[in-house]
Protein backbone atom coordinates (compact mmCIF):
# COMPACT_ATOMS: atom_id res chain seq x y z
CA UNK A 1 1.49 -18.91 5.02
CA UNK A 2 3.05 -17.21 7.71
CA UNK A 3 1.22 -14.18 9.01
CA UNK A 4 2.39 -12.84 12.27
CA UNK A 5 -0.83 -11.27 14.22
CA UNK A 6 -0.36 -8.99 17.61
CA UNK A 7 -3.43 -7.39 19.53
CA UNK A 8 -2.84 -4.00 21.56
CA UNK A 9 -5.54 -3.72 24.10
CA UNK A 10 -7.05 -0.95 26.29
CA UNK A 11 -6.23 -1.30 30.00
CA UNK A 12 -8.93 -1.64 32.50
CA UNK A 13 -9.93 1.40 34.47
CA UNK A 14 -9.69 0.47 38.02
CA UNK A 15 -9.66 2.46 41.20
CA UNK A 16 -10.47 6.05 42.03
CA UNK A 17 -11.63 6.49 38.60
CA UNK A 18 -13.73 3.31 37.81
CA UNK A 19 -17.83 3.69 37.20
CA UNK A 20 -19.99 2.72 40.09
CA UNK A 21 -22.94 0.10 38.99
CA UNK A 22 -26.51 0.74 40.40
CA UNK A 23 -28.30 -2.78 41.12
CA UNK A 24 -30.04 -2.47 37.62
CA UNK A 25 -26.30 -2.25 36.23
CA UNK A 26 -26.67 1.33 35.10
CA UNK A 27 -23.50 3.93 35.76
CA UNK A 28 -24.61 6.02 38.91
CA UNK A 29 -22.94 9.23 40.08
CA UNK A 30 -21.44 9.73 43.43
CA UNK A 31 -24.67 10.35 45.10
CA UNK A 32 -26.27 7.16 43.58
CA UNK A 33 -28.19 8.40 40.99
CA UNK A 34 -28.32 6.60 37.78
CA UNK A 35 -27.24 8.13 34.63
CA UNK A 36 -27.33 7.19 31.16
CA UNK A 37 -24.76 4.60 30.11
CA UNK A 38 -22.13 5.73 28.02
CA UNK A 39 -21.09 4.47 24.54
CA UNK A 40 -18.17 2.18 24.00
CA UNK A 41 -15.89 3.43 21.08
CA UNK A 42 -15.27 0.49 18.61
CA UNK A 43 -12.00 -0.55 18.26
CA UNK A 44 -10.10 0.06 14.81
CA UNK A 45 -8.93 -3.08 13.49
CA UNK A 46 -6.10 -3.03 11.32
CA UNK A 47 -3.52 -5.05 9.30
CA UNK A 48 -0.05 -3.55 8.65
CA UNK A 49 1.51 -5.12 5.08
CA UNK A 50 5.65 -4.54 4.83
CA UNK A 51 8.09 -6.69 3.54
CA UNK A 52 10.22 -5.09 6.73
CA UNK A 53 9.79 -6.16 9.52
CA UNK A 54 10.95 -2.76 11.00
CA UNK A 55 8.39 -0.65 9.10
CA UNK A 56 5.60 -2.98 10.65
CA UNK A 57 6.69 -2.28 13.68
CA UNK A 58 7.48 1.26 14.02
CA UNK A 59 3.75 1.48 11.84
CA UNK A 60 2.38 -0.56 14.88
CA UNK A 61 3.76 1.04 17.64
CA UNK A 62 2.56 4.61 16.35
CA UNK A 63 -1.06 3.89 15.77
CA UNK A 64 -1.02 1.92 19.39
CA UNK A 65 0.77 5.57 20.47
CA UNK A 66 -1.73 7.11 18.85
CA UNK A 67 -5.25 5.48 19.95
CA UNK A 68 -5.16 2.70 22.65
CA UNK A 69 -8.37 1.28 21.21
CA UNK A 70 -7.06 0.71 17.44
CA UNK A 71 -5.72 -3.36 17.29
CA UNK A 72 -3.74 -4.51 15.22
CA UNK A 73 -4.98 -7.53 13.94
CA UNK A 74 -2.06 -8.90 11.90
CA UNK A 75 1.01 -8.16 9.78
CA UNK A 76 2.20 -9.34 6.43
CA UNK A 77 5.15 -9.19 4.51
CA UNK A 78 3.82 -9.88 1.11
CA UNK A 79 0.77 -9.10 -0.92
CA UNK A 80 -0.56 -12.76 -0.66
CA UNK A 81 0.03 -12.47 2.85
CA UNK A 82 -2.17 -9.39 3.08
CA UNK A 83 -4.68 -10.45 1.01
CA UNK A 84 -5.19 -13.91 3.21
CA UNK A 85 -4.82 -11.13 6.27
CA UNK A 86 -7.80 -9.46 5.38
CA UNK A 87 -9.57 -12.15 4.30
CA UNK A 88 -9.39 -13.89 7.99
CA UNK A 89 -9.40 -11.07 9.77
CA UNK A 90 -11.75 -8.52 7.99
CA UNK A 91 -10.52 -5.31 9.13
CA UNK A 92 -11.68 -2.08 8.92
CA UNK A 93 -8.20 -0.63 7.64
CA UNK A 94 -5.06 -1.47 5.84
CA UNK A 95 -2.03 -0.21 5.71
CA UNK A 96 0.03 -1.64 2.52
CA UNK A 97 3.20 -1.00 0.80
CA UNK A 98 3.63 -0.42 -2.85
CA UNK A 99 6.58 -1.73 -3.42
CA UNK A 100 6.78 -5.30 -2.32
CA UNK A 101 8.69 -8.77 -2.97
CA UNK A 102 7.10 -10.28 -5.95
CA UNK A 103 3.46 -9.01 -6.44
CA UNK A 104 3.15 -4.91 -6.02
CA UNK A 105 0.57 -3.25 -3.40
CA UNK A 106 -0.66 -2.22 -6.02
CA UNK A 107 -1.81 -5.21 -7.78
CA UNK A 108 -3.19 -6.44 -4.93
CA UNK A 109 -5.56 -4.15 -4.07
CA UNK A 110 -8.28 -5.63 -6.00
CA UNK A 111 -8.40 -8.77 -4.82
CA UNK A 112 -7.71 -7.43 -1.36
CA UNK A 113 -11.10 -5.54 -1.88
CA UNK A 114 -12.76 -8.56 -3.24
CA UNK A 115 -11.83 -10.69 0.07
CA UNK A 116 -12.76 -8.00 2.21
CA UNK A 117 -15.04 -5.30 0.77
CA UNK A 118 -15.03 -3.04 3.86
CA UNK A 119 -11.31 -2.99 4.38
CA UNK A 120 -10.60 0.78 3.80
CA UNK A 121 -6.70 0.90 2.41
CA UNK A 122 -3.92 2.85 2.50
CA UNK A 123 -1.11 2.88 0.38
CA UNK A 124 2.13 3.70 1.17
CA UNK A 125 5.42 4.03 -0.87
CA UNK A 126 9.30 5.65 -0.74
CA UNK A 127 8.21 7.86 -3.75
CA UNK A 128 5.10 8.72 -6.12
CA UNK A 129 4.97 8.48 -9.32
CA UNK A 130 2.11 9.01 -11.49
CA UNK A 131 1.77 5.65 -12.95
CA UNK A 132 1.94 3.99 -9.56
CA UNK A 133 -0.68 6.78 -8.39
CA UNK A 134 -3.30 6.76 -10.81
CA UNK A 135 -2.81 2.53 -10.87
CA UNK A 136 -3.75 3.06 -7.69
CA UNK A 137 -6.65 5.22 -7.51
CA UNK A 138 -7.96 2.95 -10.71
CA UNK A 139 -7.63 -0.06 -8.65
CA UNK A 140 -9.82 1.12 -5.60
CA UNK A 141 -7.33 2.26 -3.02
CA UNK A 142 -8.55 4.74 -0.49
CA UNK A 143 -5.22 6.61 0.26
CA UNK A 144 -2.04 7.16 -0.78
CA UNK A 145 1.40 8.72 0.95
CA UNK A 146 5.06 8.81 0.64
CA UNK A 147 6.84 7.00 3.80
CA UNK A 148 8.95 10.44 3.58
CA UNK A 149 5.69 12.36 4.78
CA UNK A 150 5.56 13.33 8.67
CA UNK A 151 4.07 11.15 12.06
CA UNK A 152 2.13 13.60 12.10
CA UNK A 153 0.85 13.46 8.48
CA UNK A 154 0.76 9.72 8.46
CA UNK A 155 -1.67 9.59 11.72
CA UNK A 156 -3.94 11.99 10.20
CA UNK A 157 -3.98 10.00 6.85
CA UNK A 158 -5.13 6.80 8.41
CA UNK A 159 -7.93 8.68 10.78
CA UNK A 160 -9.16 10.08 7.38
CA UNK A 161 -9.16 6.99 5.39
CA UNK A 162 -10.50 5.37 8.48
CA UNK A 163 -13.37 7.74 8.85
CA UNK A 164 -14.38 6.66 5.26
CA UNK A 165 -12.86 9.69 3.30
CA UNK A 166 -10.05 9.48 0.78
CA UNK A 167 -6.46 10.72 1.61
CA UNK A 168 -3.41 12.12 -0.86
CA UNK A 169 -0.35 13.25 0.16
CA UNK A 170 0.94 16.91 -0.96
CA UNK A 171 2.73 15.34 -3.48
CA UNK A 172 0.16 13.16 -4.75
CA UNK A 173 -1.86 15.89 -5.55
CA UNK A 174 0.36 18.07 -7.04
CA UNK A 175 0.40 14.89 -9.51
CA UNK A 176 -3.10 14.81 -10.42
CA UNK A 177 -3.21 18.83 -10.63
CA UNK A 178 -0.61 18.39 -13.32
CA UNK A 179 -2.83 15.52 -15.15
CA UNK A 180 -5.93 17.40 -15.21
CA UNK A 181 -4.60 20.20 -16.57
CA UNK A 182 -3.40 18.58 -19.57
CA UNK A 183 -5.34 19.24 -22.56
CA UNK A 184 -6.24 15.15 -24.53
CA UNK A 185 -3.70 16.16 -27.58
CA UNK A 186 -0.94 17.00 -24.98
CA UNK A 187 -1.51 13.64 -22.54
CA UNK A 188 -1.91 11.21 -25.74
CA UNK A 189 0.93 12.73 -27.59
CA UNK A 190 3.28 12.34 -24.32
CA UNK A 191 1.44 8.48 -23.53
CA UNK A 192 2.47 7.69 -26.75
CA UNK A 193 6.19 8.53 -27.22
CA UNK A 194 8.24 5.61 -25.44
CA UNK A 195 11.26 6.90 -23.47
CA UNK A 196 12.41 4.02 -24.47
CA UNK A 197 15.16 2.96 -26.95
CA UNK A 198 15.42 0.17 -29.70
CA UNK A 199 17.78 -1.40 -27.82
CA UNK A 200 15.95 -1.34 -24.60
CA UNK A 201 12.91 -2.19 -25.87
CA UNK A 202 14.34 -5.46 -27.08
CA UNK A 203 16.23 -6.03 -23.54
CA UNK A 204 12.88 -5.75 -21.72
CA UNK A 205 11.11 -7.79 -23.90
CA UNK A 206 13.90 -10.82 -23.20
CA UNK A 207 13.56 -9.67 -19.57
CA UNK A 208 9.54 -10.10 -19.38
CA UNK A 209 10.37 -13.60 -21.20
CA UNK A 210 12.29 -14.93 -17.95
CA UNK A 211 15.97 -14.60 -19.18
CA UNK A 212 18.60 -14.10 -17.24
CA UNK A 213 21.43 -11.10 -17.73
CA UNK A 214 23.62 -13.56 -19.36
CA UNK A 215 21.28 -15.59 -21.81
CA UNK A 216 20.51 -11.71 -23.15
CA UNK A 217 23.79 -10.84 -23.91
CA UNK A 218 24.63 -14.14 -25.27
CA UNK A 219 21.89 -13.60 -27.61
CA UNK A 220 22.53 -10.12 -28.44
CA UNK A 221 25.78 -10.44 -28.33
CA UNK A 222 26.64 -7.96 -25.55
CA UNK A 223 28.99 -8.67 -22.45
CA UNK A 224 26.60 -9.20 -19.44
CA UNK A 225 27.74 -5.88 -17.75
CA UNK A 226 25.98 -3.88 -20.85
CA UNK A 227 23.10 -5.50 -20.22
CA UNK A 228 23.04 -4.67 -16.84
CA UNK A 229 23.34 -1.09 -17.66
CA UNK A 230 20.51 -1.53 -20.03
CA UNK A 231 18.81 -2.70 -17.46
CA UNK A 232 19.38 -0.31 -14.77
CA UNK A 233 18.61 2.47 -16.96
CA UNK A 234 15.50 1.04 -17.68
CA UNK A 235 14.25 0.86 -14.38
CA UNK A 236 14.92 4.21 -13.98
CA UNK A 237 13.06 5.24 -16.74
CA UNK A 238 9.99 3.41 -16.25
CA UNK A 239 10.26 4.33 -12.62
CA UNK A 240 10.57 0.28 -11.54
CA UNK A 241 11.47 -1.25 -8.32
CA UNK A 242 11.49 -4.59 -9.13
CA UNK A 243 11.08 -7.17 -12.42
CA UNK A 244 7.54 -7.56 -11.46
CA UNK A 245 7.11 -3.89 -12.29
CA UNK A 246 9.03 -4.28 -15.09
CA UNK A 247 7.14 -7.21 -16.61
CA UNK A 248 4.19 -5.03 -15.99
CA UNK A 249 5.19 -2.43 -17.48
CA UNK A 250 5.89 -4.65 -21.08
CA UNK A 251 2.35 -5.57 -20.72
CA UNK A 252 0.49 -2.83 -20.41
CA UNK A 253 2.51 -1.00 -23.29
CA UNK A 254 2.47 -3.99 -25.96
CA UNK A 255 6.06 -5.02 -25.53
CA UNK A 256 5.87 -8.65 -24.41
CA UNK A 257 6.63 -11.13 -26.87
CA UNK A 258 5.60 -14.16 -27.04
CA UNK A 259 7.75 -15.94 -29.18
CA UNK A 260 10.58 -14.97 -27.38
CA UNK A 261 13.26 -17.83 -27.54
């Protein structure tokens, strides 16, 4: 597994403005007397998990920008590869993507917490949506954002989550306002209705089964562009990036079948 680390350290303080020792090694001032020694800020360790290499960097580069004494530890460009991150390296924060090759931030976040219970995480995705966000929040993360949010924003977010509080972007919490003020007749009744069609629901069960575009419409006896509409419009409906989310999606709402030929 290939996970790429980098370190950004602190540079000594030399010259005019270094500390002078007394001989018990104690800071002194300019006129030799000794003064109490100062405490050393710990370093912020972090991992940074993007399947773009880009993103990592730019991520990297601003928190160095930011504080000299954060390090970070590693990068990954997968879940697995953040999960085996944190379980080497242990750090104190996380930065993670939602919306990853294969298995989702998401998903992860659970067994990233069970191979490193002190990691404090981050999420971070292009846009939220409320089943992503409460998924999340379920799961254990500690923050979430939109990668459309500010430097600014995204600085602060990690110096919160860092500091052990919880973070939500603007948009984030506009979602849960809108949840909580549901009444239980009017979130069941809307949880319950499937925006989804006969026709798609038998297209995504097929899908969650592992067959291709072609073996559907062979079976259903629809030219292999239909089904790809089928399928792009149900990605947008279910607010999917990828099949994984897809396949997920059939789960959690009964559609997967087993005896799927």
């Amino acid at each position: 597994m290939n996970v790429r680390k980098r370190n950004i350290h602190r540079k000594p303080t030399t010259g005019r403005g270094s500390i002078a020792l007394s001989r018990n090694g104690s800071p002194t001032t300019p006129k030799g007397r000794a003064t109490l020694p100062t405490a050393r800020a710990k370093s912020l360790r972090i991992v940074i998990a993007d399947d773009h290499v880009l993103i990592r960097e730019l991520v990297a580069s601003m928190v160095s920008g930011k504080a000299p004494s954060c390090d970070v530890v590693a990068e990954a460009g997968t879940a697995a590869e953040a999960i085996a991150a944190c379980r080497e390296h242990l750090p104190d924060l996380l930065v993670l993507d939602v919306n990853m090759p294969g298995r989702t931030g998401v998903d992860a976040v659970p067994d990233i917490k069970k191979a490193s219970p002190k990691t404090r995480i981050l999420l971070c995705c292009g846009t939220v949506t409320e089943r992503e966000l409460l998924a999340a929040l379920q799961a254990g993360a500690d923050g979430f954002m939109e990668k459309s949010n500010s430097r600014a924003e995204f600085l602060n977010a990690i110096e919160q989550v860092a500091r052990g509080e919880n973070y939500l972007c603007t948009k984030s919490v506009n979602i849960l306002s809108k949840v909580m003020r549901e009444t239980p007749n009017e979130r069941s009744g809307r949880e319950g209705k499937s925006p989804l069609t006969a026709r798609e629901k038998e297209i995504i069960r097929l899908i969650a089964a592992g067959r291709s575009s072609k073996e559907i419409a062979t079976k259903l006896f629809l030219s292999v562009s239909t089904v790809e509409t089928h399928r792009a419009n149900l990605m947008t409906k279910i607010e999917a990036h990828n099949v994984a989310q897809l396949v997920r999606y059939a789960l959690d709402n009964g559609l997967m079948d087993p005896a799927a030929p």
